[in-house]
Every structure is written in C-alpha cells, then in structure tokens.
Protein backbone atom coordinates (compact mmCIF):
# COMPACT_ATOMS: atom_id res chain seq x y z
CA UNK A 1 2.74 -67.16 17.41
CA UNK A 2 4.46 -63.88 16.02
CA UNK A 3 4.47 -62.95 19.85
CA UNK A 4 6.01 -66.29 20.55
CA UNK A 5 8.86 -65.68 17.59
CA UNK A 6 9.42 -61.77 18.36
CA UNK A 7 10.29 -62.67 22.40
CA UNK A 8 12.50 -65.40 21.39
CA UNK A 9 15.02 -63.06 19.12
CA UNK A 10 14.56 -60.39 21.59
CA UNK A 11 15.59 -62.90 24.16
CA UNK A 12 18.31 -64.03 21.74
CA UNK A 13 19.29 -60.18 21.19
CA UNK A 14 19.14 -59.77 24.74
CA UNK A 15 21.57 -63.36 26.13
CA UNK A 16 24.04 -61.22 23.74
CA UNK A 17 23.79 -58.13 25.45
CA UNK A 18 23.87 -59.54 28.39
CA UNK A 19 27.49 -61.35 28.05
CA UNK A 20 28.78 -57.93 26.39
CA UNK A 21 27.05 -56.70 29.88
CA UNK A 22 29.02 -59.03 31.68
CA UNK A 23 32.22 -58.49 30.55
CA UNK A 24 31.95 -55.02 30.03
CA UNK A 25 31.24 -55.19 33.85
CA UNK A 26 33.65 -57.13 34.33
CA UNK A 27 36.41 -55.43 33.25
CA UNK A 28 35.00 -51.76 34.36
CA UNK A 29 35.10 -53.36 37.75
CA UNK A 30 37.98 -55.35 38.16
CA UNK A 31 40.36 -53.68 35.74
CA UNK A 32 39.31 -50.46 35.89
CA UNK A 33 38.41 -50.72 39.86
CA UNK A 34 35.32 -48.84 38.97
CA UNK A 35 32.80 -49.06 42.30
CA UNK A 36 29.90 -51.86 41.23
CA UNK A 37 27.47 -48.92 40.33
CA UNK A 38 29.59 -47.08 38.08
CA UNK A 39 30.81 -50.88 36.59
CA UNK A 40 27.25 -51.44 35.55
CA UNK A 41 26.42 -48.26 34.26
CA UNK A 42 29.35 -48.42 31.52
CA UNK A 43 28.03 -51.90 31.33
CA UNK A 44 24.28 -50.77 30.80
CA UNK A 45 24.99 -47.98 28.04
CA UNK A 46 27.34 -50.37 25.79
CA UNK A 47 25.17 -53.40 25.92
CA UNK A 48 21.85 -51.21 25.85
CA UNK A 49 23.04 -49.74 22.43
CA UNK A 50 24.73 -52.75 20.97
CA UNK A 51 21.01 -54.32 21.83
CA UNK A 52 18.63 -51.86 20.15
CA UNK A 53 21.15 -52.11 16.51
CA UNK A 54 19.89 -55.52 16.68
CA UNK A 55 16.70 -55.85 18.12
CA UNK A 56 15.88 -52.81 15.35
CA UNK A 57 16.75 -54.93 12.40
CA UNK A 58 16.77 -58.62 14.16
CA UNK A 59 13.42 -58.78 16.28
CA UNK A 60 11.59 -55.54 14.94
CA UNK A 61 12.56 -55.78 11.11
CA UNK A 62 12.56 -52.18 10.72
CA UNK A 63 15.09 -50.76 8.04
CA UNK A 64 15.97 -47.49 9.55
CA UNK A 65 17.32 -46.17 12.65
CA UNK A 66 16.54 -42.99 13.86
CA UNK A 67 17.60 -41.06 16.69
CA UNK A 68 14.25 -40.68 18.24
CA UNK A 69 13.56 -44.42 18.19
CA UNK A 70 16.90 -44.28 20.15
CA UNK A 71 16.10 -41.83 22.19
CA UNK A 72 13.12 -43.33 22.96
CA UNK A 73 14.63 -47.14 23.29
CA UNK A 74 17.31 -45.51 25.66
CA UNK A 75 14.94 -43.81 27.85
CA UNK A 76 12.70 -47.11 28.64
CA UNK A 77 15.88 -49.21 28.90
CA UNK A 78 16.64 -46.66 32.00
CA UNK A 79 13.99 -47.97 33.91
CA UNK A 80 15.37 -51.56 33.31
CA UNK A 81 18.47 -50.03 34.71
CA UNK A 82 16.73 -48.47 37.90
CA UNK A 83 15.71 -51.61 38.48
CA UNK A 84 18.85 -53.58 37.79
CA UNK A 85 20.55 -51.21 40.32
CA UNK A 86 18.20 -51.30 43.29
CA UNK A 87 18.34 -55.06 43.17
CA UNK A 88 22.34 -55.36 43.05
CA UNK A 89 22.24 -53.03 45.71
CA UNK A 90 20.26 -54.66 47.63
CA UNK A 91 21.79 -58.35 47.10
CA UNK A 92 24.93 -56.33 47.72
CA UNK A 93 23.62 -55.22 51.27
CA UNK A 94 21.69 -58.30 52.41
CA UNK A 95 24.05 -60.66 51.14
CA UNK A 96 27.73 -60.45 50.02
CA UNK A 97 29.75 -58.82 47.46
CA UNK A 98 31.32 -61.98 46.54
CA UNK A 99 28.20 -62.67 44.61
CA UNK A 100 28.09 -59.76 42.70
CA UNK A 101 28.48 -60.96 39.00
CA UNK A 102 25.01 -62.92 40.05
CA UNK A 103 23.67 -60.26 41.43
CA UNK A 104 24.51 -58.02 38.23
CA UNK A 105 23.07 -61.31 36.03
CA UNK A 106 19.67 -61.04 38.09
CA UNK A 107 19.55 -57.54 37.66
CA UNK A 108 19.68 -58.00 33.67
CA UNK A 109 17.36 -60.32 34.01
CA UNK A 110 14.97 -58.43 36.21
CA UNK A 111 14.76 -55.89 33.41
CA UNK A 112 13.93 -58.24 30.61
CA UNK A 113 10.38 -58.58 30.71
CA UNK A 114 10.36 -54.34 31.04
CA UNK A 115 12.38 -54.22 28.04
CA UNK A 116 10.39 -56.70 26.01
CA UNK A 117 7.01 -54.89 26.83
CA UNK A 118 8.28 -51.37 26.06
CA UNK A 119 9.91 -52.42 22.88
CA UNK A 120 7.30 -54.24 21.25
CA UNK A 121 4.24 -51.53 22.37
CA UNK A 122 6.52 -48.07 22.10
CA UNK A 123 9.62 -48.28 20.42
CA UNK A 124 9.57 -50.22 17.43
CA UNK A 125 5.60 -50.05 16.96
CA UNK A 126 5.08 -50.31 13.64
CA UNK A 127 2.20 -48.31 12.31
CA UNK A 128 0.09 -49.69 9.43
C-alpha cells in the first residue's frame, strides 16, 4: 500500500513537472526558436529540479535537502533524459515534426517508471 501511495504523489509530482516541461518546451522552441533538442534540455533541467523540491518533501517526506541528494537525483534523472531524447528523435525521423509536443509528452513519459525506481531505491532511501 505505501508503494501504492508513494507512486501516486510521485506521479502527481511528476503530471506537474511535466506541464512546466511542456511549456518550458514550448516556449524554448517556439519563442526562443531553440532546435527541439536544445528546447527539451532547458525543458528537462527546470522541470527536473522543480520535481525533486517536491518529490523531497511531497512523496519522500524528508526534511532536508542536500546537494548530494541533488546531485544524485540529477544524475539518474539524466538517464530519463537519454531516453526522452532518443525517442523524440526517433518519432522526429520516422514520423513528422508536426507531432513533436507528443513526441516530447512520450518521451516524459518514457522516463517515468526510470525515475520512480531510482528515486524510491537511491535517492531518497531512507535509512533506519
């Protein structure tokens, strides 16, 4: 049950970084005229941060934030972000850029279950 409780305010956390993703991405991309790469990179590093604030006091409970934890969160979000890439990328090649705020939603969502895993059994492990 705790399992059940912890993935739904992570998934809570996370449906608000992902629309702080979104328009983040948005506006890199189409007011900025960053290319789609660079668009969800800014995107990635505001929502990733915004996201482990809350998930550290929200999902995890802890009281503290420390730099390491950070360090640590922001290091297993990049692989979340490898993975988000490839896949726009790909959708991007196969398919056509006129998709490509889907393609940048499936890519956040690709990297949820990643996120969850490394969260709950690295970053904010709690040691009793």
């Amino acid at each position: 049950m705790i399992l059940n409780v912890k993935f739904l305010k992570f998934a809570c956390t996370g449906s608000l970084g992902t629309l702080t993703n979104l328009i983040v991405f948005y506006y890199c991309h189409s007011r900025f005229e960053y290319s789609p790469i660079n668009a969800s990179i800014s995107a990635f590093l505001v929502a990733s941060t915004q996201n482990f604030v809350i998930n550290n006091y929200f999902t995890f409970k802890n009281k503290t934030l420390t730099i390491k934890k950070y360090i640590k969160y922001f290091f297993s979000c990049l692989i979340a972000l490898m993975v988000n890439l490839l896949l726009l990328q790909i959708l991007i090649i196969f398919f056509s850029i006129n998709y490509l705020y889907l393609f940048q939603l499936l890519g956040i969502l690709s990297g949820t279950l990643i996120n969850f895993y490394l969260s709950k059994t690295y970053i904010f492990l709690k040691i009793k």
